[in-house]
C-alpha atoms as a PDB file:
ATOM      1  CA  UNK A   1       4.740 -41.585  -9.026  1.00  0.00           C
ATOM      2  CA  UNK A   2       8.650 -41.672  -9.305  1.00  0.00           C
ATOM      3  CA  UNK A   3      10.024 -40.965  -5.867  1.00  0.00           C
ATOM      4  CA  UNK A   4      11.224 -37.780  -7.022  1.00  0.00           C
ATOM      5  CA  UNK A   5       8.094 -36.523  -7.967  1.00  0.00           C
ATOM      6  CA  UNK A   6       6.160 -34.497  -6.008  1.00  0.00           C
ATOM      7  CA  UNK A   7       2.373 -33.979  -5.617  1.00  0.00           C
ATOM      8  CA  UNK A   8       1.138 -30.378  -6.131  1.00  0.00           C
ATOM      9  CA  UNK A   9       1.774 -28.213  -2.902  1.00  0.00           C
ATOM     10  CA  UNK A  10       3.417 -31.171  -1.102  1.00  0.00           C
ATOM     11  CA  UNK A  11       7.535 -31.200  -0.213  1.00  0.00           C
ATOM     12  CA  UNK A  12       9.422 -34.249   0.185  1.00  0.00           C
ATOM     13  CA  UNK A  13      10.591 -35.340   3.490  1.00  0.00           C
ATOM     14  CA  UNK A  14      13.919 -34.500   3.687  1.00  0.00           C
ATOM     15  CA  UNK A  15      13.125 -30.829   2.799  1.00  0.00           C
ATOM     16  CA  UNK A  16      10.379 -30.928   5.409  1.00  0.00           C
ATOM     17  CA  UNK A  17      12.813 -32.305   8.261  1.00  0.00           C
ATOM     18  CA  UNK A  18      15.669 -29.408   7.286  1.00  0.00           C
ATOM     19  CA  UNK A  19      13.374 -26.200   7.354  1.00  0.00           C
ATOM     20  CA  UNK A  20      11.943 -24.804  10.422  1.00  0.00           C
ATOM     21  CA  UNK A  21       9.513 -26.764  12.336  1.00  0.00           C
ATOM     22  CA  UNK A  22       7.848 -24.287  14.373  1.00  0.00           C
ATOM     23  CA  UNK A  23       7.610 -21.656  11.369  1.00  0.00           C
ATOM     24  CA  UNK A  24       6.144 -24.431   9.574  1.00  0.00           C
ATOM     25  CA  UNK A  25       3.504 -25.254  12.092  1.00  0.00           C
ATOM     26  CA  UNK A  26       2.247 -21.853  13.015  1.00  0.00           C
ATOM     27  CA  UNK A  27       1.568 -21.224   9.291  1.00  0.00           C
ATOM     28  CA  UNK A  28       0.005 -24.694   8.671  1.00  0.00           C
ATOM     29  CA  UNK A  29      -1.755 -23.439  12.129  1.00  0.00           C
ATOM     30  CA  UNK A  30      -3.003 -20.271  10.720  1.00  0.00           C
ATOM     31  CA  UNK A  31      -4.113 -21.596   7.594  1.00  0.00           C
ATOM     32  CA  UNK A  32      -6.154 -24.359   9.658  1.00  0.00           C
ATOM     33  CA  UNK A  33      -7.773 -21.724  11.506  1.00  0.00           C
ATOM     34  CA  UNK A  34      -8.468 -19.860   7.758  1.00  0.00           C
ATOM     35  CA  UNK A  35      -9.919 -22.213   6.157  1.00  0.00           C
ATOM     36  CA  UNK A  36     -11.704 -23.496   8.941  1.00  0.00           C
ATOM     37  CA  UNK A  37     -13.304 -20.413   9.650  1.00  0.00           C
ATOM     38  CA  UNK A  38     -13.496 -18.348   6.999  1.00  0.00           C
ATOM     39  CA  UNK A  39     -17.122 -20.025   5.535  1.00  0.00           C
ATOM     40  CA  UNK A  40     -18.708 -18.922   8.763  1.00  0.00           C
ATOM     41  CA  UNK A  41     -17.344 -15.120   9.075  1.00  0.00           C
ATOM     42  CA  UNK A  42     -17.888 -14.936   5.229  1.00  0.00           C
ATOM     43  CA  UNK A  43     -21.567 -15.725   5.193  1.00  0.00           C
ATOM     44  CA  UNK A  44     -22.268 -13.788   8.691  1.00  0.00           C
ATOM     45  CA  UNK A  45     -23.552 -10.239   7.220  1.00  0.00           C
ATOM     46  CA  UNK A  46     -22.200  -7.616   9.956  1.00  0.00           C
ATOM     47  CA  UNK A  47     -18.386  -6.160   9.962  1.00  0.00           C
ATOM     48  CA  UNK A  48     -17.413  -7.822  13.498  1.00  0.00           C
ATOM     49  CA  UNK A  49     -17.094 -11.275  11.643  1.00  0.00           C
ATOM     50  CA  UNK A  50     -15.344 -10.030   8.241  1.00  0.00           C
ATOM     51  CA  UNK A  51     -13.461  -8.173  10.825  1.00  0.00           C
ATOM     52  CA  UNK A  52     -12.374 -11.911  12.282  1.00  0.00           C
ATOM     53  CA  UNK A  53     -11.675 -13.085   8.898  1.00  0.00           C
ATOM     54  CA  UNK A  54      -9.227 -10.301   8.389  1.00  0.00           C
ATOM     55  CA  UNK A  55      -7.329 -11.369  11.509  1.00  0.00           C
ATOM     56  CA  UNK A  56      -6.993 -14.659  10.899  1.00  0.00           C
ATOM     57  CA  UNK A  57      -5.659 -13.325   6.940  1.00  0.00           C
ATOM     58  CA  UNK A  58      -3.387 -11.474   9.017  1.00  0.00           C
ATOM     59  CA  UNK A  59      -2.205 -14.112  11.080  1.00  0.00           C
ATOM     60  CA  UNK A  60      -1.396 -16.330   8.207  1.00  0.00           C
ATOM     61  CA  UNK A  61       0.302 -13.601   6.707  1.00  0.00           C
ATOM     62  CA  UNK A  62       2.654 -13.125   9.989  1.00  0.00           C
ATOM     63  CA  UNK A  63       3.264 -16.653   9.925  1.00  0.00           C
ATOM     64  CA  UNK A  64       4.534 -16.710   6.543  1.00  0.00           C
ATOM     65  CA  UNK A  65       6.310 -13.875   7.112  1.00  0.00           C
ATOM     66  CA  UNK A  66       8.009 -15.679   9.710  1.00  0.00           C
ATOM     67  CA  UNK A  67       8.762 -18.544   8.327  1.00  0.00           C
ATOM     68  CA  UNK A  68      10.595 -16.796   5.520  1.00  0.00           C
ATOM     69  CA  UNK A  69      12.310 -14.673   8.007  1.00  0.00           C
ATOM     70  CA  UNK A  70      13.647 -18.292   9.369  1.00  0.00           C
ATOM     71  CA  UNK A  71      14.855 -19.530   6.238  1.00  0.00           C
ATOM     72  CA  UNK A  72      11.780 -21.671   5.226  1.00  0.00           C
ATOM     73  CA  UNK A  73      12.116 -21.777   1.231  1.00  0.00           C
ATOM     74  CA  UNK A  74       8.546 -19.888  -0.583  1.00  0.00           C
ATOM     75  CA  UNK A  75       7.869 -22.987  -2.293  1.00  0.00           C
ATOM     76  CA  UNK A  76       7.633 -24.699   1.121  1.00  0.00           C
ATOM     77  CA  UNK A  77       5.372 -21.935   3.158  1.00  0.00           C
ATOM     78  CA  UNK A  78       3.508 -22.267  -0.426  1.00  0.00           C
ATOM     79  CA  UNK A  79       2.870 -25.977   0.299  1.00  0.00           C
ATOM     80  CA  UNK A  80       2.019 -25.247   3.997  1.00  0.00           C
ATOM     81  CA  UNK A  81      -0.713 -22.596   3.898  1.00  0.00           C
ATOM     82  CA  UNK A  82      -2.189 -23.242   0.346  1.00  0.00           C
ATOM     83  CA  UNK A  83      -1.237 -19.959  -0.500  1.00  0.00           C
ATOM     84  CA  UNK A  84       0.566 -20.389  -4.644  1.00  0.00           C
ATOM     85  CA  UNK A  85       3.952 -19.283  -4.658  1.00  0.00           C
ATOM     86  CA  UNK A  86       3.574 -16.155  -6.545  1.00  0.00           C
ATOM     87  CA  UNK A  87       1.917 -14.515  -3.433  1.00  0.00           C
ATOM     88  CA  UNK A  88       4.337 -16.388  -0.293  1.00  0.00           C
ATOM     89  CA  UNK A  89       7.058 -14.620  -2.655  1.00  0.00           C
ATOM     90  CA  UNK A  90       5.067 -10.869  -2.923  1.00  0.00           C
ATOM     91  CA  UNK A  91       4.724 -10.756   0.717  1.00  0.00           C
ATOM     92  CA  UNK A  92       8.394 -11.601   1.659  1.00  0.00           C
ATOM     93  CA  UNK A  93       9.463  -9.585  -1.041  1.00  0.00           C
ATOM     94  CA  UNK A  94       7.101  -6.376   0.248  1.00  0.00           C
ATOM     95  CA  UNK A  95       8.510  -7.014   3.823  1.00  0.00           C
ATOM     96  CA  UNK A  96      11.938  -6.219   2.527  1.00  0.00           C
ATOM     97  CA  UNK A  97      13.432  -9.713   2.620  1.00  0.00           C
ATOM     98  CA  UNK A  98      13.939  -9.547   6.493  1.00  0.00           C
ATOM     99  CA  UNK A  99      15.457 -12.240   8.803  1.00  0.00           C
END
């Protein structure tokens, strides 16, 4: 892979070291906890655990949010929560392009 190249979802180094390490954690944080969980509250079959997936959703969502609001490019929270772009983008977008 030329050094420029990137692999899908992944930044390069210097962009990681020049946008917002604790944004960046708390959504790579909240998507841990996501992924982690979300086989377990899926497959349960009362509300109270869908109603723990939709927190943690929620969380991740706040997170990216966040990072946005700190600068932290869409292509970057992208790459840190597994989320694709087009969605990092809808939600910044929908929360008025705050900072």
């Amino acid at each position: 892979m030329d050094e420029r190249e990137q692999s899908p979802g992944r930044t390069d180094v210097s962009a990681q070291r020049s946008h917002g390490g604790a944004p960046r954690r708390a959504v790579r944080l909240a998507a841990r906890r996501l992924a982690a969980e979300a086989p377990a509250l899926t497959a349960a079959s009362t509300d109270v655990p869908r109603a723990g997936l939709a927190v943690r959703a929620a969380g991740l969502h706040r997170a990216a949010l966040a990072a946005g609001r700190a600068g932290v490019p869409p292509q970057v929270i992208a790459g840190d929560s597994r989320l694709t772009e087009g969605t990092v983008r809808r939600w910044i977008a929908a929360d008025g392009g705050r900072r």
